[in-house]
Protein backbone atom coordinates (compact mmCIF):
# COMPACT_ATOMS: atom_id res chain seq x y z
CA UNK A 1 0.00 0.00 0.00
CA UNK A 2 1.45 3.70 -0.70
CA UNK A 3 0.32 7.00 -0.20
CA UNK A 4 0.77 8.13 -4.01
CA UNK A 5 -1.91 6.27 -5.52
CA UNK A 6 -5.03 5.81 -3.53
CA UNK A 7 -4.18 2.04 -2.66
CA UNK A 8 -4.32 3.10 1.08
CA UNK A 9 -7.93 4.53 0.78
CA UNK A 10 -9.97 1.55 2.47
CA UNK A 11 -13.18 3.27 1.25
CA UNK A 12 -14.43 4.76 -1.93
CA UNK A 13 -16.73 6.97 -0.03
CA UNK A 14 -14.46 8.83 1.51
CA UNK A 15 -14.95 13.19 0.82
CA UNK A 16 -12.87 13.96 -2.05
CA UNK A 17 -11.50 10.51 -2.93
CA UNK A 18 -12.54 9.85 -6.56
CA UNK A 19 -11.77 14.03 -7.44
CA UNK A 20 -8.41 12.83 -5.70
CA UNK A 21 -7.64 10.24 -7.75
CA UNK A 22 -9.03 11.44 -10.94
CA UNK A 23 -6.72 14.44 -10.53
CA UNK A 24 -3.80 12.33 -10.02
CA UNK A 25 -4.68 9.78 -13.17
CA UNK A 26 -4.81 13.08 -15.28
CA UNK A 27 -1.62 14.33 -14.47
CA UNK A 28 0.41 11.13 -14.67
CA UNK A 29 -1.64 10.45 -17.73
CA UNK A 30 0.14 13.67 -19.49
CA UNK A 31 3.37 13.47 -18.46
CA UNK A 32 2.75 9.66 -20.24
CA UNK A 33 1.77 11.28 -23.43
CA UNK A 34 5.08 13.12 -22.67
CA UNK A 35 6.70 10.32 -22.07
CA UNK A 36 5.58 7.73 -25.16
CA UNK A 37 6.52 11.48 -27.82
CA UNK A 38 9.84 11.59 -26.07
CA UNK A 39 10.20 7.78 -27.45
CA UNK A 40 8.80 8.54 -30.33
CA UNK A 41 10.87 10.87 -31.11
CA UNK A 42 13.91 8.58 -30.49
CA UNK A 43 12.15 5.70 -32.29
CA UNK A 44 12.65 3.65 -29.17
CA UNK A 45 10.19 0.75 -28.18
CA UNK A 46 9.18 0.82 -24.98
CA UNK A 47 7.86 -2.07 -22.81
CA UNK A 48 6.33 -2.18 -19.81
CA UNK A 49 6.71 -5.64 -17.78
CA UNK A 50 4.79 -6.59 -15.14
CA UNK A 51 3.98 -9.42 -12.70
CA UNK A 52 3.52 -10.56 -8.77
CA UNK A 53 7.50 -10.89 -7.18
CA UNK A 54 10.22 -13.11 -8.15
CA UNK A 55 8.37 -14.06 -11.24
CA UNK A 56 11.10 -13.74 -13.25
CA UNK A 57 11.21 -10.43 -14.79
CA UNK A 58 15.22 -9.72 -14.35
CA UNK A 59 16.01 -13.09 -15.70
CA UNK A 60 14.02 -12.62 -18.24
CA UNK A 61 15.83 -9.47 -19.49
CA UNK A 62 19.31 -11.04 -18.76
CA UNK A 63 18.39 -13.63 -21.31
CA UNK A 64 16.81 -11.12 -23.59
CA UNK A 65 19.86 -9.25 -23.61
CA UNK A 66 22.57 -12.39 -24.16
CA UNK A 67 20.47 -13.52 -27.08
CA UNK A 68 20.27 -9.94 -28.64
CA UNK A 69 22.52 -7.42 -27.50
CA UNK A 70 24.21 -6.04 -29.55
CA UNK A 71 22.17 -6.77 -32.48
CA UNK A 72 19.40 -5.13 -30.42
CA UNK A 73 20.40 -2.05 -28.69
CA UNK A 74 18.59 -2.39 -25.47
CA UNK A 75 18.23 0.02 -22.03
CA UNK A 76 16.54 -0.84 -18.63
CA UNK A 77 14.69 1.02 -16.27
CA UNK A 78 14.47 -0.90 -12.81
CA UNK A 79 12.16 -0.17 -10.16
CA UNK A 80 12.01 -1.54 -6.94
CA UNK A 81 10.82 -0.12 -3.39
CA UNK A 82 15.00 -0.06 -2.19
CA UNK A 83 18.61 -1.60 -3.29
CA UNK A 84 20.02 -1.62 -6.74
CA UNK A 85 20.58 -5.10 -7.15
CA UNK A 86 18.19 -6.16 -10.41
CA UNK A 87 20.06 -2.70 -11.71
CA UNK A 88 22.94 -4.42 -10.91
CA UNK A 89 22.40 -7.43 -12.35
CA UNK A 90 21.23 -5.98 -15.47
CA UNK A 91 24.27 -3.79 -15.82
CA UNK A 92 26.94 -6.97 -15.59
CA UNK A 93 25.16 -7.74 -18.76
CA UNK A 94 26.86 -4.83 -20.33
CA UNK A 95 23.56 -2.99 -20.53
CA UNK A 96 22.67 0.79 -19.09
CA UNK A 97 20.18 0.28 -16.01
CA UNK A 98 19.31 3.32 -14.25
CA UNK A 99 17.18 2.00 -10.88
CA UNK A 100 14.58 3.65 -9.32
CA UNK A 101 13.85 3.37 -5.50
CA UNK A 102 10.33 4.00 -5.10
CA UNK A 103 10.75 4.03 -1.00
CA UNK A 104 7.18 3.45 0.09
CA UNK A 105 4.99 3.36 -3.44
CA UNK A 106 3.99 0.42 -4.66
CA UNK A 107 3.98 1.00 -8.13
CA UNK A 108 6.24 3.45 -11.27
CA UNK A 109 4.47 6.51 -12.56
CA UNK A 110 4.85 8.33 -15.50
CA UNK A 111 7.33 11.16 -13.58
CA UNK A 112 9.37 8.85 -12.10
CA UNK A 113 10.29 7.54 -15.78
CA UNK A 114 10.56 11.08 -16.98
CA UNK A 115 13.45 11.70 -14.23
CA UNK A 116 15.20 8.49 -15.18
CA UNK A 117 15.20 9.60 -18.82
CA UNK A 118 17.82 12.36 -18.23
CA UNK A 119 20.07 9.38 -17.24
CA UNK A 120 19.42 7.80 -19.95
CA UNK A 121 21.04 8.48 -23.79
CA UNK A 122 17.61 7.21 -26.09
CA UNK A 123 19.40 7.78 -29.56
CA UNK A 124 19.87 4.63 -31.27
CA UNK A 125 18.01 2.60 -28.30
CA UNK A 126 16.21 0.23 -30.31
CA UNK A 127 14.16 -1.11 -27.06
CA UNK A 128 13.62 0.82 -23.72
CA UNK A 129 12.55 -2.28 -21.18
CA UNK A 130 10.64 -0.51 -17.69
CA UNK A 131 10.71 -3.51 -14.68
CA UNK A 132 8.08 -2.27 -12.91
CA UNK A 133 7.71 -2.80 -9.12
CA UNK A 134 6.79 -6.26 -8.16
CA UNK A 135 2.77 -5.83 -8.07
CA UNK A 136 -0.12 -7.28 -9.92
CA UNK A 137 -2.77 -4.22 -8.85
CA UNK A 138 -1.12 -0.60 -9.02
CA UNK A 139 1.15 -0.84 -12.06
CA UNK A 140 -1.75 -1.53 -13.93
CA UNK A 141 -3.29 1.78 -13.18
CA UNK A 142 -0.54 3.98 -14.15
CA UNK A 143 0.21 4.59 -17.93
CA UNK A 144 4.02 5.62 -18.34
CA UNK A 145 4.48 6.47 -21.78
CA UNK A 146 5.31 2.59 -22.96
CA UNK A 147 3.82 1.44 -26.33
CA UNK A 148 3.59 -2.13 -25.02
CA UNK A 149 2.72 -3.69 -21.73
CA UNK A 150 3.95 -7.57 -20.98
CA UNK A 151 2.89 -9.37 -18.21
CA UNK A 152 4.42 -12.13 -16.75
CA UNK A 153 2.62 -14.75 -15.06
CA UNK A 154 4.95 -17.68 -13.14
CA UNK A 155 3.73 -20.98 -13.06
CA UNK A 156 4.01 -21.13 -8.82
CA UNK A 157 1.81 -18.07 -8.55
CA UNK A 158 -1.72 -20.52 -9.65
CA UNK A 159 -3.16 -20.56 -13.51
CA UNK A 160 -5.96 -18.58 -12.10
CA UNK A 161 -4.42 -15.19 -11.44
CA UNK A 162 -6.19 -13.63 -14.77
CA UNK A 163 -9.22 -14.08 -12.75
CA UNK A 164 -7.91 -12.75 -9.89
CA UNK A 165 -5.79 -9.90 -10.79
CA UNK A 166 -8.32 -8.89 -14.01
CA UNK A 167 -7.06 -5.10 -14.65
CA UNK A 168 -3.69 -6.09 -14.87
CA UNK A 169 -4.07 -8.95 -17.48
CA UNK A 170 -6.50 -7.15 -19.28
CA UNK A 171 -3.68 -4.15 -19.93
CA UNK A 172 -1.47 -6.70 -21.30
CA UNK A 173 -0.18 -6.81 -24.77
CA UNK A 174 1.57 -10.21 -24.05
CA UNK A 175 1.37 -12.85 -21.39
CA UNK A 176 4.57 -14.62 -20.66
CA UNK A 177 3.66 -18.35 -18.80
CA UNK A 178 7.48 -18.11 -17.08
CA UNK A 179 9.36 -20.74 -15.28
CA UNK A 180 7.87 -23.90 -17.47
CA UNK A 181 10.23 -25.87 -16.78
CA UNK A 182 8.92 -26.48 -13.27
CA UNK A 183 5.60 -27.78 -14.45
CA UNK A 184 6.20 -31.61 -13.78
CA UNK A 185 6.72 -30.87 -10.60
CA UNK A 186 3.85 -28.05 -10.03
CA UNK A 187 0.74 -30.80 -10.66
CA UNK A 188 -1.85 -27.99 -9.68
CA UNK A 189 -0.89 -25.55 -11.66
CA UNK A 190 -2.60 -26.21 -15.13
CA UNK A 191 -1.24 -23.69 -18.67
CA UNK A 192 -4.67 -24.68 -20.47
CA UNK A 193 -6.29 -22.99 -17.24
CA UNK A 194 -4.45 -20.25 -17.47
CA UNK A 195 -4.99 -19.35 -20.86
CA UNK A 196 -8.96 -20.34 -20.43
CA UNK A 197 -8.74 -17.48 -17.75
CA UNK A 198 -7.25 -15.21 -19.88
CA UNK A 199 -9.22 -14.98 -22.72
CA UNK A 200 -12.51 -15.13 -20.35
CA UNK A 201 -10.98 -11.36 -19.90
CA UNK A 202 -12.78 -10.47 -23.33
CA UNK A 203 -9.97 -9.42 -24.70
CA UNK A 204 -7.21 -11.72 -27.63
CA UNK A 205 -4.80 -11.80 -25.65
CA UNK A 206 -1.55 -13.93 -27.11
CA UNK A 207 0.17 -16.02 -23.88
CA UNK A 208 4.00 -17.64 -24.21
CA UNK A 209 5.07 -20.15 -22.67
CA UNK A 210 8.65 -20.07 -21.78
CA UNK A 211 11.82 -20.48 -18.81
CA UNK A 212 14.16 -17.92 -19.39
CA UNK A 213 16.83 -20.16 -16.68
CA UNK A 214 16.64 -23.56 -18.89
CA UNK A 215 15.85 -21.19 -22.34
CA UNK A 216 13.11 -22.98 -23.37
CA UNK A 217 10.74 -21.81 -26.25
CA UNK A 218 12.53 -18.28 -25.53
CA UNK A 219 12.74 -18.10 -29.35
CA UNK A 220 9.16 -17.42 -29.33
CA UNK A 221 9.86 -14.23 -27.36
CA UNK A 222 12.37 -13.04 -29.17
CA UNK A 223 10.46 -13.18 -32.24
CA UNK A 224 7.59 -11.73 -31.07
CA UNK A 225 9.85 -8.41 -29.58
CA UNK A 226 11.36 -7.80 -32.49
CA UNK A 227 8.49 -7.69 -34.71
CA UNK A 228 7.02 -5.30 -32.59
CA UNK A 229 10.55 -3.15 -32.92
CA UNK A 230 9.73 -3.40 -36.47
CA UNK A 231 5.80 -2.72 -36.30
CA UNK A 232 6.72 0.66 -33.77
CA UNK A 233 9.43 1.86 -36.25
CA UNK A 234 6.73 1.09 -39.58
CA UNK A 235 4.59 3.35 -37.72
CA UNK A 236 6.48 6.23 -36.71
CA UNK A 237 8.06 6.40 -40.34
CA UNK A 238 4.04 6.34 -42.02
CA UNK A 239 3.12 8.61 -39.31
């Protein structure tokens, strides 16, 4: 819970809330559009991942970046509530990673990306990747200015977290089913399920399987980021 979103309010009701919030949506939501021109501008892809803890989103971009850097010129934004260690981690991958500490909120918004940009030299980043803090309800809320939002969904978290957690699966661009190669030990957890749950959402919504530790099916990741490179850079040039 954090004061900077109205995840703390425990009731709806309350005098002012929804002008509160509404006020708050509208501002984040234009320094977004500031955000997503700035990228633009740059021709830079940006992607938004999201997911519960330790689902794997660092590991995933460690193996995104050994199977494509440097053919792919690739940047990370990290956010976490304290320590720089998926920065870290992402930077001994010979990779820029400017972290953000987010102290008490539970969630990035669209001006804590714009401050992280100055750190950050966009020309000739093919792919700006934002790690978003650990959290299947908040993120979801706040646009930052990404063109795509991926959302990755472990296979220890239970194939019914679509249902659960519907906001933040129904922002999704992509579903990554991570850490597969678990599944013959993880009987209850069920990828069919999963996928039934997510297209309940009323929404197409594509969902990967891969494991990003044993590299399985990663190709299918790959492929899928860099024709959206190519799709963002098609449209900027018609545009």
């Amino acid at each position: 819970m954090c004061d900077t979103c109205g995840c703390n309010i425990t009731s709806i009701n309350e005098p002012g809330t929804v002008t509160v919030l509404k006020n708050l949506l509208t501002e984040n939501n234009h320094q977004a559009t500031h955000n997503r021109d700035h990228f633009d501008r740059h021709k830079t892809l940006c992607i938004n991942l999201m997911s519960s803890p330790g689902s794997g989103k660092t590991a995933l971009l460690e193996a995104t970046i050994e199977a494509l850097h440097p053919e792919l010129s690739i940047a990370v934004i990290e956010g976490d509530l304290e320590t720089e260690n998926d920065a870290e981690r992402i930077r001994a991958k010979g990779v820029d990673a400017i972290q953000i500490a987010t102290g008490t909120a539970c969630h990035l918004d669209a001006k804590m990306i714009h401050h992280a940009l100055h750190q950050i030299k966009l020309a000739n980043i093919d792919v700006l990747f934002i790690e978003n803090v650990g959290n299947l309800v908040c993120p979801a809320s706040f646009d930052l200015g990404q063109h795509r939002n991926v959302t990755l969904l472990s296979v220890t978290e239970g194939d019914d977290k679509p249902s659960k957690y519907p906001v933040m699966f129904r922002a999704s661009d992509l579903v990554l089913l991570t850490k597969t190669d678990l599944l013959p030990v993880l009987d209850d957890f069920e990828p069919k399920n999963a996928e039934k749950n997510l297209q309940a959402l009323a929404k197409d919504i594509p969902m990967l399987q891969i494991s990003a530790r044993k590299q399985l099916r990663m190709e299918t990741w790959f492929n899928w980021l860099q024709q959206e490179i190519k799709q963002n850079e098609t449209q900027l040039h018609v545009a």
